[in-house]
C-alpha atoms as a PDB file:
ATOM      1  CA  UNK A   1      16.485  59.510 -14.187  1.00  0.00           C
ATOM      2  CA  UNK A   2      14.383  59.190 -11.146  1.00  0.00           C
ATOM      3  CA  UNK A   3      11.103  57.235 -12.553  1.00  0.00           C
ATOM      4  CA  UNK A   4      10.924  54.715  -9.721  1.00  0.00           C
ATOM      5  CA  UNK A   5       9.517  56.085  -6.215  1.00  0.00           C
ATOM      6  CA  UNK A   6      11.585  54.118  -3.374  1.00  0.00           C
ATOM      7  CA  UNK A   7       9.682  55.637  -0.269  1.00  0.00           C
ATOM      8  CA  UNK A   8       6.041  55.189  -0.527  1.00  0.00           C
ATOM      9  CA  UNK A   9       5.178  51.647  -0.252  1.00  0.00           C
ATOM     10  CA  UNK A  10       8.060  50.426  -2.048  1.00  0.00           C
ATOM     11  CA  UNK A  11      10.225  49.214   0.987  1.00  0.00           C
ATOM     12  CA  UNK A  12       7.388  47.377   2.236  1.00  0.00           C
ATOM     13  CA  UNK A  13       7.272  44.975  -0.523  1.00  0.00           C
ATOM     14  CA  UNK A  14      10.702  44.498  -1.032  1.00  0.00           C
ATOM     15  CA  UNK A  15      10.332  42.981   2.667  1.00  0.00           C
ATOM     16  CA  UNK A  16       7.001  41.177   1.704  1.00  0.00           C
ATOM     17  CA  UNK A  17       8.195  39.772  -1.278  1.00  0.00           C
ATOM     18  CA  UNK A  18      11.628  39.199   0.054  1.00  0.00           C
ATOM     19  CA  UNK A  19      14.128  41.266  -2.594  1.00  0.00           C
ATOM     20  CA  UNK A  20      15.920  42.488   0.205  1.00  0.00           C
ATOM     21  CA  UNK A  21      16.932  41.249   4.199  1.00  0.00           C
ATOM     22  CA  UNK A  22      16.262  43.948   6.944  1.00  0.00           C
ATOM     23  CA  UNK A  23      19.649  45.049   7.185  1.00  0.00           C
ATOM     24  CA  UNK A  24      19.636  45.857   2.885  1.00  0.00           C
ATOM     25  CA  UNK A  25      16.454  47.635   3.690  1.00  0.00           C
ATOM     26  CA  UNK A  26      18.498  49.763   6.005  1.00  0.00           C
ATOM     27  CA  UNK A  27      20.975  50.357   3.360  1.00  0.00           C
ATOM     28  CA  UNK A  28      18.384  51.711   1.142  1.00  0.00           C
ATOM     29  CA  UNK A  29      16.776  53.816   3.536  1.00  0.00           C
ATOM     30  CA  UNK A  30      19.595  55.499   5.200  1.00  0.00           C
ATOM     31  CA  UNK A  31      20.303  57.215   1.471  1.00  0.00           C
ATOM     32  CA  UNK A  32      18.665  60.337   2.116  1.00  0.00           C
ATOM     33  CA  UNK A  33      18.073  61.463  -1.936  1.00  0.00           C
ATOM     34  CA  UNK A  34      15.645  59.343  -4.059  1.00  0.00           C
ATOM     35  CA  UNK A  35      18.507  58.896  -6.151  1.00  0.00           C
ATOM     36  CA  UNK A  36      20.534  57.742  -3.018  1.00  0.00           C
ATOM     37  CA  UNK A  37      17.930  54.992  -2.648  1.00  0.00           C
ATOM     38  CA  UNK A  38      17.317  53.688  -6.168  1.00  0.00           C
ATOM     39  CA  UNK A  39      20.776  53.444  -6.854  1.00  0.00           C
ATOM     40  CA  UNK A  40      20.741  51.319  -3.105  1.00  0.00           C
ATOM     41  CA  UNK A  41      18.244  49.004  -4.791  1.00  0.00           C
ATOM     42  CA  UNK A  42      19.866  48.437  -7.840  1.00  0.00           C
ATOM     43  CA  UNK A  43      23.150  47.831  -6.329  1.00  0.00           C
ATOM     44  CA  UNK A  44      21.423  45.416  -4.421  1.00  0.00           C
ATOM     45  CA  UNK A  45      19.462  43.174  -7.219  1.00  0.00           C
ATOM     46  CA  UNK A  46      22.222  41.155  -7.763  1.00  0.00           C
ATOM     47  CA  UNK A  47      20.299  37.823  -8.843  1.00  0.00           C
ATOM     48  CA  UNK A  48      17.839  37.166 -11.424  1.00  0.00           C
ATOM     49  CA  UNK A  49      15.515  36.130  -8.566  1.00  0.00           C
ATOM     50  CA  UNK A  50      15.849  39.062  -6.836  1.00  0.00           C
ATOM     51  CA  UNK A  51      15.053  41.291  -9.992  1.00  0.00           C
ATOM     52  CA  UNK A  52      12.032  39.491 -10.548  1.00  0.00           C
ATOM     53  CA  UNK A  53      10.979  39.898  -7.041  1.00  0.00           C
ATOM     54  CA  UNK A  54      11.831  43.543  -7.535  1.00  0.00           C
ATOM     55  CA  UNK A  55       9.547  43.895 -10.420  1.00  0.00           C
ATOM     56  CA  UNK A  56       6.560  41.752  -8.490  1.00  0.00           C
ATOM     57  CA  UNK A  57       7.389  44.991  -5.754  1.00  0.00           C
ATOM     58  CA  UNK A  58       6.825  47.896  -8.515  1.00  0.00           C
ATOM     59  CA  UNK A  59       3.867  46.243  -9.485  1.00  0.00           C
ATOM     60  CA  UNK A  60       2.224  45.626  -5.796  1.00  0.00           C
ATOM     61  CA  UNK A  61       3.357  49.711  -5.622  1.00  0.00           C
ATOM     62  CA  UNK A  62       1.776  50.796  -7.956  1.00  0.00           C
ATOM     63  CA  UNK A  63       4.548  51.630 -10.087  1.00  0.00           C
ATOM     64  CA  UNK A  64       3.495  49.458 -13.480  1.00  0.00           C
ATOM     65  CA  UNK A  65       4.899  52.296 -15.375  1.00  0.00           C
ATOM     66  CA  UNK A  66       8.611  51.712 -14.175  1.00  0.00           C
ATOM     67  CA  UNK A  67       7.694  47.652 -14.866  1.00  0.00           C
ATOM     68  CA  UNK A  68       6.664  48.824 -18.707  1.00  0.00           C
ATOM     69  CA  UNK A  69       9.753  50.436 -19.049  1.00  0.00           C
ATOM     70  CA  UNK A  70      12.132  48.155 -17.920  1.00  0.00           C
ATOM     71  CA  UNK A  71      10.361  45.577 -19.674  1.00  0.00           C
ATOM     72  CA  UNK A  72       9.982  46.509 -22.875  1.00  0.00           C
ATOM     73  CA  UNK A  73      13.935  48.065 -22.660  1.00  0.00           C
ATOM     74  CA  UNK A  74      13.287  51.660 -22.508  1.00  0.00           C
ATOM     75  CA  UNK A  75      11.224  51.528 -25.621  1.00  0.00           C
ATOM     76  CA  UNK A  76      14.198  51.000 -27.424  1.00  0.00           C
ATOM     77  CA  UNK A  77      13.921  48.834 -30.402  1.00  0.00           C
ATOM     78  CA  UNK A  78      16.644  45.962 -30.808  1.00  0.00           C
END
């Protein structure tokens, strides 16, 4: 599933709200398929901090949608 959007604004709030250091940020990019790059991100959230940075970067990118949905778990019901 490719919901989240990692090239248009997204790296530049990962470095604003510092998810990720410069060289992560050249991990990410250097994966040439969206895929490529949102699995790059995810391997790299690797704190809780870091997620909830990562969700304060969705946001700022205009990606609420993707926040929603991890959020509220998929809109699966527990």
């Amino acid at each position: 599933m490719n919901i989240v959007e990692p090239n248009f604004g997204l790296p530049e709030q990962l470095d604003r709200e510092a998810v990720l250091t410069v060289s992560e940020l050249d991990y990410v990019c250097n994966e040439i398929t969206v895929k490529g790059r949102n699995g790059a991100i995810l391997d790299l959230l690797v704190t809780e901090d870091k997620c909830s940075k990562f969700l304060k970067a969705l946001q700022q990118s205009g990606q609420q949608h993707v926040v929603n949905f991890i959020t509220q778990n998929g809109g699966e019901k527990n």
